[in-house]
C-alpha atoms as a PDB file:
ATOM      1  CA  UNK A   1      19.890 -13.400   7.265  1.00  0.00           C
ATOM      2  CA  UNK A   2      19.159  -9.833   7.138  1.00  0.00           C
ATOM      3  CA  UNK A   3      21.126  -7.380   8.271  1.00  0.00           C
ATOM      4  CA  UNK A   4      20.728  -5.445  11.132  1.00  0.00           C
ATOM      5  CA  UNK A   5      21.152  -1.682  11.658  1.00  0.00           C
ATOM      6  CA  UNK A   6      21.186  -0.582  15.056  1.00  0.00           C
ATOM      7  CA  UNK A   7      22.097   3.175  16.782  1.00  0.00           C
ATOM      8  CA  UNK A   8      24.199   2.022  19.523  1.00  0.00           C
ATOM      9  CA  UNK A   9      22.959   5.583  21.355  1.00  0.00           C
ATOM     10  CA  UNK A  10      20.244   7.799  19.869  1.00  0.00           C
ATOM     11  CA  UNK A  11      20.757  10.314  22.514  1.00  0.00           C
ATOM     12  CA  UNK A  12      23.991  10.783  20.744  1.00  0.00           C
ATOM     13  CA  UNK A  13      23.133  10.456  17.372  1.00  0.00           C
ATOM     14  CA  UNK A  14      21.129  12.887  17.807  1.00  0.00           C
ATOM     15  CA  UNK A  15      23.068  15.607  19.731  1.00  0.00           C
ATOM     16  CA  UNK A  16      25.553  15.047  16.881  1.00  0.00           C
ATOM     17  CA  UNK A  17      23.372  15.371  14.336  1.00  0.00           C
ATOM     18  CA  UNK A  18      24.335  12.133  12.900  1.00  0.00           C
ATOM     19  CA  UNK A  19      22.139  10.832   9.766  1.00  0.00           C
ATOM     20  CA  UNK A  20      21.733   7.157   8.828  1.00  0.00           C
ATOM     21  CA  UNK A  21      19.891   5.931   5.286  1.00  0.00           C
ATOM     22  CA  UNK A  22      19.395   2.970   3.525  1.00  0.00           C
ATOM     23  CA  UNK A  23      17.123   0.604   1.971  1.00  0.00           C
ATOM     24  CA  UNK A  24      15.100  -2.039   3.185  1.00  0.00           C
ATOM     25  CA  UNK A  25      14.212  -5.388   0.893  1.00  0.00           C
ATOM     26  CA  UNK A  26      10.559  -6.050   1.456  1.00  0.00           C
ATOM     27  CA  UNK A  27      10.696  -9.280   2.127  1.00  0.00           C
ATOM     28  CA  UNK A  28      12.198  -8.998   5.104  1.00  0.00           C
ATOM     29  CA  UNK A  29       9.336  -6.804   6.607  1.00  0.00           C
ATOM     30  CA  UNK A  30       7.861  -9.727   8.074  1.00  0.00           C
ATOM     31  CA  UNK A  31       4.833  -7.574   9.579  1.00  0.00           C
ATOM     32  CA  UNK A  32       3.809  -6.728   6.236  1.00  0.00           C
ATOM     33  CA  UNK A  33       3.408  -9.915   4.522  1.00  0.00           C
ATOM     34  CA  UNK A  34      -0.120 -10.286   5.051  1.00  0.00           C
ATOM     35  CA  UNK A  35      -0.980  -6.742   3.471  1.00  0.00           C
ATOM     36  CA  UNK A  36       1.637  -6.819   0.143  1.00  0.00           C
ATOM     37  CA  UNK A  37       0.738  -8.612  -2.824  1.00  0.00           C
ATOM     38  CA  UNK A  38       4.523  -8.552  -4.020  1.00  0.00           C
ATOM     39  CA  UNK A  39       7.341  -8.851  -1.475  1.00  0.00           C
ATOM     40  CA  UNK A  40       9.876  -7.489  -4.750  1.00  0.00           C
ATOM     41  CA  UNK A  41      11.441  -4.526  -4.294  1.00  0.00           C
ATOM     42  CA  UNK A  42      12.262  -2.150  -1.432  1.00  0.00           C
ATOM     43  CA  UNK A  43      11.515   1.078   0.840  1.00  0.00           C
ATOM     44  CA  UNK A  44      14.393   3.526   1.219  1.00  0.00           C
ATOM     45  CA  UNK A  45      15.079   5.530   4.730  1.00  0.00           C
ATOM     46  CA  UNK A  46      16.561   8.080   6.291  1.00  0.00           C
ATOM     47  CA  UNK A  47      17.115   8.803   9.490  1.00  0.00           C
ATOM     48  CA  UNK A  48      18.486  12.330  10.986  1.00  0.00           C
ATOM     49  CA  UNK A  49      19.179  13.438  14.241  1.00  0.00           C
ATOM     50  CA  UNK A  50      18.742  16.793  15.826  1.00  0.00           C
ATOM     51  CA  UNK A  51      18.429  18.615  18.884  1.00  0.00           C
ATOM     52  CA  UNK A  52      15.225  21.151  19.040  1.00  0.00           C
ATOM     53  CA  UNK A  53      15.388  24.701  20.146  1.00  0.00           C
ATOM     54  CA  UNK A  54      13.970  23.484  22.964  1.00  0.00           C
ATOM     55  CA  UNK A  55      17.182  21.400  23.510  1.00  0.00           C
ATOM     56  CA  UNK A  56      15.712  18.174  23.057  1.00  0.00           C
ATOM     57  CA  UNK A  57      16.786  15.293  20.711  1.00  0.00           C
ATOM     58  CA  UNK A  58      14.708  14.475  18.028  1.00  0.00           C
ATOM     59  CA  UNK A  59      15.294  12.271  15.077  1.00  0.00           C
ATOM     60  CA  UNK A  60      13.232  12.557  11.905  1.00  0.00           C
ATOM     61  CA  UNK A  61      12.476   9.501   9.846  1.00  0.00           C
ATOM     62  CA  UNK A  62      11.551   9.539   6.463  1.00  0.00           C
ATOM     63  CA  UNK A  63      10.579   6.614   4.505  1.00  0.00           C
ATOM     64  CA  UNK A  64       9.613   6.268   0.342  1.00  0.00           C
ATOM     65  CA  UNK A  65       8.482   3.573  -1.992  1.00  0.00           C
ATOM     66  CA  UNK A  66       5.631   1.556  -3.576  1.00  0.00           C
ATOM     67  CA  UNK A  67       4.278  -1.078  -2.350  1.00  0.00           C
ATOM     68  CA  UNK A  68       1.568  -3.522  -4.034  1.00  0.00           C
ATOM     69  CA  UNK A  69      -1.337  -3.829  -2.095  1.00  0.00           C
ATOM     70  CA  UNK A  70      -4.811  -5.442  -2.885  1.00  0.00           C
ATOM     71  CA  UNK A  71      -7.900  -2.924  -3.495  1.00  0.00           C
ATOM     72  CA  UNK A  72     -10.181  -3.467  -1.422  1.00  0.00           C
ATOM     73  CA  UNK A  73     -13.341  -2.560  -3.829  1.00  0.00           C
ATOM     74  CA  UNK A  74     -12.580  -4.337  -7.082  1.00  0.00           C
ATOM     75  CA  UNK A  75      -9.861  -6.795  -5.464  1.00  0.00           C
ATOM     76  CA  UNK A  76      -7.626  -6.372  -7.967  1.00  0.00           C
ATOM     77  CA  UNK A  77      -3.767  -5.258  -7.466  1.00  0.00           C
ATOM     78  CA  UNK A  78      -2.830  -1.493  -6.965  1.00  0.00           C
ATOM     79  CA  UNK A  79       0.163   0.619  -6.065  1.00  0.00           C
ATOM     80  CA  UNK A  80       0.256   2.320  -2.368  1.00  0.00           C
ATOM     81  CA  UNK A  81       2.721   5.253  -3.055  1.00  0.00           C
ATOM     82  CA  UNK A  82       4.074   5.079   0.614  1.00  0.00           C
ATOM     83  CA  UNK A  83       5.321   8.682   1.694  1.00  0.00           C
ATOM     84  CA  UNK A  84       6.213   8.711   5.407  1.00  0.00           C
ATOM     85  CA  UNK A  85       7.860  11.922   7.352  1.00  0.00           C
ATOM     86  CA  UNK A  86       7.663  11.806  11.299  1.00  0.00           C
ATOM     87  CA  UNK A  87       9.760  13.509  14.011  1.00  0.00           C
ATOM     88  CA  UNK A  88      10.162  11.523  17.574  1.00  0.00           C
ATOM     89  CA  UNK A  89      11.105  13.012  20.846  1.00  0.00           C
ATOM     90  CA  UNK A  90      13.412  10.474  22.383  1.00  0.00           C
ATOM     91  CA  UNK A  91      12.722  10.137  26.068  1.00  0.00           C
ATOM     92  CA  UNK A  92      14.894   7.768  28.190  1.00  0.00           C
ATOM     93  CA  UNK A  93      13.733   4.323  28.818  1.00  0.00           C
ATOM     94  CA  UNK A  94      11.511   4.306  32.050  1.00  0.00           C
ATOM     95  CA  UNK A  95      11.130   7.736  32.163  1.00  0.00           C
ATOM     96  CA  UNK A  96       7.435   8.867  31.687  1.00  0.00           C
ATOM     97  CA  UNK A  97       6.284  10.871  28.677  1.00  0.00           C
ATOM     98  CA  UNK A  98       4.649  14.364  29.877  1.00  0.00           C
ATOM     99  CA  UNK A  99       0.775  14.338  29.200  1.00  0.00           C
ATOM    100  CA  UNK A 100       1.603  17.926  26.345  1.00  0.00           C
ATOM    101  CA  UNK A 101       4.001  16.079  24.511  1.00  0.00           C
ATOM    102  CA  UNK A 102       1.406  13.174  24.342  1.00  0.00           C
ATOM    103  CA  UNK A 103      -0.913  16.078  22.724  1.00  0.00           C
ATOM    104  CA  UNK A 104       1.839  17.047  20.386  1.00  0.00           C
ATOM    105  CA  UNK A 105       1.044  16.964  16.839  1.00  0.00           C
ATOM    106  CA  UNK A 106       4.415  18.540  15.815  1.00  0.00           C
ATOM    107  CA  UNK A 107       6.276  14.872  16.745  1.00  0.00           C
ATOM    108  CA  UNK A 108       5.837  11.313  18.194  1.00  0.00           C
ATOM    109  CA  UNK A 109       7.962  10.942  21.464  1.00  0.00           C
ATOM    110  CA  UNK A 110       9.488   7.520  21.762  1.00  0.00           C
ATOM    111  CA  UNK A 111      11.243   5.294  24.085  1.00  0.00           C
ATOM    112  CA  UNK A 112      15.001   5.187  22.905  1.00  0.00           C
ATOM    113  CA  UNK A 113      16.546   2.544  23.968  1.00  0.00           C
ATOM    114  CA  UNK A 114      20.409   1.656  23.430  1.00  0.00           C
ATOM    115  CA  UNK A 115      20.573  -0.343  20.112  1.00  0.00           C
ATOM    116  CA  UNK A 116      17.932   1.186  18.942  1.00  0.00           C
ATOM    117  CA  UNK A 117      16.723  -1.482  15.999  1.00  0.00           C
ATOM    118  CA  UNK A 118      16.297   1.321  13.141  1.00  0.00           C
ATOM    119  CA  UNK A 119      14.433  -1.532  10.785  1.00  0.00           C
ATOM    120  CA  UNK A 120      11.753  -2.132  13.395  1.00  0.00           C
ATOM    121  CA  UNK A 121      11.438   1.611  13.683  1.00  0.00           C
ATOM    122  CA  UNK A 122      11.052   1.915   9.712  1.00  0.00           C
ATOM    123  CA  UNK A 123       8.687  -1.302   9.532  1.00  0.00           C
ATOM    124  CA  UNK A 124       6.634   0.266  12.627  1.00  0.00           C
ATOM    125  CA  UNK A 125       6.189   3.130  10.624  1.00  0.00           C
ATOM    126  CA  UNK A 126       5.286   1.238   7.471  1.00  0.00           C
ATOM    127  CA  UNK A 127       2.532  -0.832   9.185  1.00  0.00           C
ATOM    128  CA  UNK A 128       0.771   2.659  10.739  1.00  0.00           C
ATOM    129  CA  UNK A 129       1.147   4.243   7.515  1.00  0.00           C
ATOM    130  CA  UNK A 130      -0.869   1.364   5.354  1.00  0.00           C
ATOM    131  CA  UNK A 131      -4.543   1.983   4.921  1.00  0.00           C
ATOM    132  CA  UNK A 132      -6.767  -0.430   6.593  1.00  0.00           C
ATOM    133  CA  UNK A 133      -8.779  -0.767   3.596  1.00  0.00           C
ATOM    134  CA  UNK A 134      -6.801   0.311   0.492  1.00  0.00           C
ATOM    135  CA  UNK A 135      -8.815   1.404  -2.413  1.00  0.00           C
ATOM    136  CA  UNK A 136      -8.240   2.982  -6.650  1.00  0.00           C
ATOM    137  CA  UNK A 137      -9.552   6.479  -6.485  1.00  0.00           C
ATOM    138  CA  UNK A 138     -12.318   4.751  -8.710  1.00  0.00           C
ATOM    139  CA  UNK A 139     -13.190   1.172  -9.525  1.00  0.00           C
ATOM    140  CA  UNK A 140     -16.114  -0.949  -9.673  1.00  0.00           C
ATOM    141  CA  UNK A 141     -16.596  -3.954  -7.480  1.00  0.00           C
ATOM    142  CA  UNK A 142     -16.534  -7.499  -8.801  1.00  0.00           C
ATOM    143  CA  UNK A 143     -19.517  -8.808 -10.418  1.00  0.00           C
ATOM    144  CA  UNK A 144     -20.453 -12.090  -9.473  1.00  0.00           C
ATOM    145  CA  UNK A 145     -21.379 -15.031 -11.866  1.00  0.00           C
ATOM    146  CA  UNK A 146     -18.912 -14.010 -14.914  1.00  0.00           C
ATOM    147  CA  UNK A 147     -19.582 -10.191 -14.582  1.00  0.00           C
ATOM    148  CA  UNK A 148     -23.370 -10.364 -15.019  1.00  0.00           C
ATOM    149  CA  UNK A 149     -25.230  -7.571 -12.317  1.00  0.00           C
ATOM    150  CA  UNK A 150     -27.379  -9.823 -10.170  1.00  0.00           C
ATOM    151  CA  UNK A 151     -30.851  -8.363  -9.505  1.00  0.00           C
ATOM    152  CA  UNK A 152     -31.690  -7.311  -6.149  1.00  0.00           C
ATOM    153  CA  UNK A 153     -34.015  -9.575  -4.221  1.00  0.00           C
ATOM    154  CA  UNK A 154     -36.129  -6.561  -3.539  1.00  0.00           C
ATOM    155  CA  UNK A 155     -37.098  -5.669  -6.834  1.00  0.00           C
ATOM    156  CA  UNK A 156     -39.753  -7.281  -7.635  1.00  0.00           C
ATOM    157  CA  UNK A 157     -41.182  -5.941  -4.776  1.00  0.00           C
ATOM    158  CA  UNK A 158     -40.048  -2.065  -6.045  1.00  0.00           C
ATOM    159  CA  UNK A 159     -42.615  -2.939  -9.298  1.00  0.00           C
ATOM    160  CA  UNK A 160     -45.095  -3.679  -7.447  1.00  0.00           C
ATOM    161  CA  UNK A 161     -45.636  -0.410  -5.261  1.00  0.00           C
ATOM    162  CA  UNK A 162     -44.866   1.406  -8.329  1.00  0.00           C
ATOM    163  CA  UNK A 163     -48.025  -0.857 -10.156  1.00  0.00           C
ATOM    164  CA  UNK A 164     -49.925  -0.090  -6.709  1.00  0.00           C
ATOM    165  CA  UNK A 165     -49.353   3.801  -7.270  1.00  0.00           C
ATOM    166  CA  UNK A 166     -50.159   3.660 -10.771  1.00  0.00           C
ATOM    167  CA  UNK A 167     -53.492   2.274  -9.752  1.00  0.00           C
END
């Protein structure tokens, strides 16, 4: 079973300026299955805590690795370099979050609740981070019918304007 790593109180954690990292098999990122070709391998984290000038807490979450995702031009297997760095506000649990921090671009304000699950945090990250439609920076598409380029079923009618216009 996989283990769990919680922050009994990120209010605190963050006041203290507490850090947390680690690494995350993914295979256990359940949420992910769907979108990784190979479950081998893991993400690494860390998680810091700090209090803003504004006297806030704030914990910023950074999260690295590669994970092996399916192109979605030529199908074939590529590697997602994954490169996440976010800062959340924590507000309390049932408070509501002011409409300017909502426009903040600077951080994400978030619900902290006690035992704060730090893997669902990391895979919630993950899953926003993926592209919808991974792609290579360049690849072709498949070819059907073992790779030969099927003609288009409007060219025949492309020679015969150009015969017309010749006429």
């Amino acid at each position: 079973m996989p283990q769990r790593s919680v922050i009994p109180d990120p209010f605190k954690f963050a006041a203290e300026g507490r850090s947390l990292t680690g690494a995350i098999p993914l295979a256990e990122l359940s949420r992910l299955a769907d979108v990784l070709l190979d479950k081998s391998g893991e993400v690494q984290f860390s998680l810091a805590g700090e209090m803003g000038i504004d006297r806030k807490p704030r914990m910023r979450l950074a999260i690295t690795g590669e994970l092996r995702v399916r192109c979605q031009r030529c199908l074939s297997s590529m590697a997602w370099p994954l490169g996440v760095d976010v800062l959340f506000e924590l507000v309390r649990p049932g408070q509501p979050i002011p409409e300017d921090e909502l426009e903040e671009d600077e951080f994400d304000a978030i619900e902290a609740t006690p035992d704060m699950d730090v893997r669902a945090l990391v895979e919630d990250e993950i899953v926003l981070a993926v592209p919808i439609a991974p792609r290579h920076e360049e690849c072709e598409a498949p070819r059907p019918d073992g790779g030969a380029v099927k003609e288009s079923p409007f060219a025949s009618l492309e020679k015969l304007r150009k015969t017309d216009s010749a006429e």
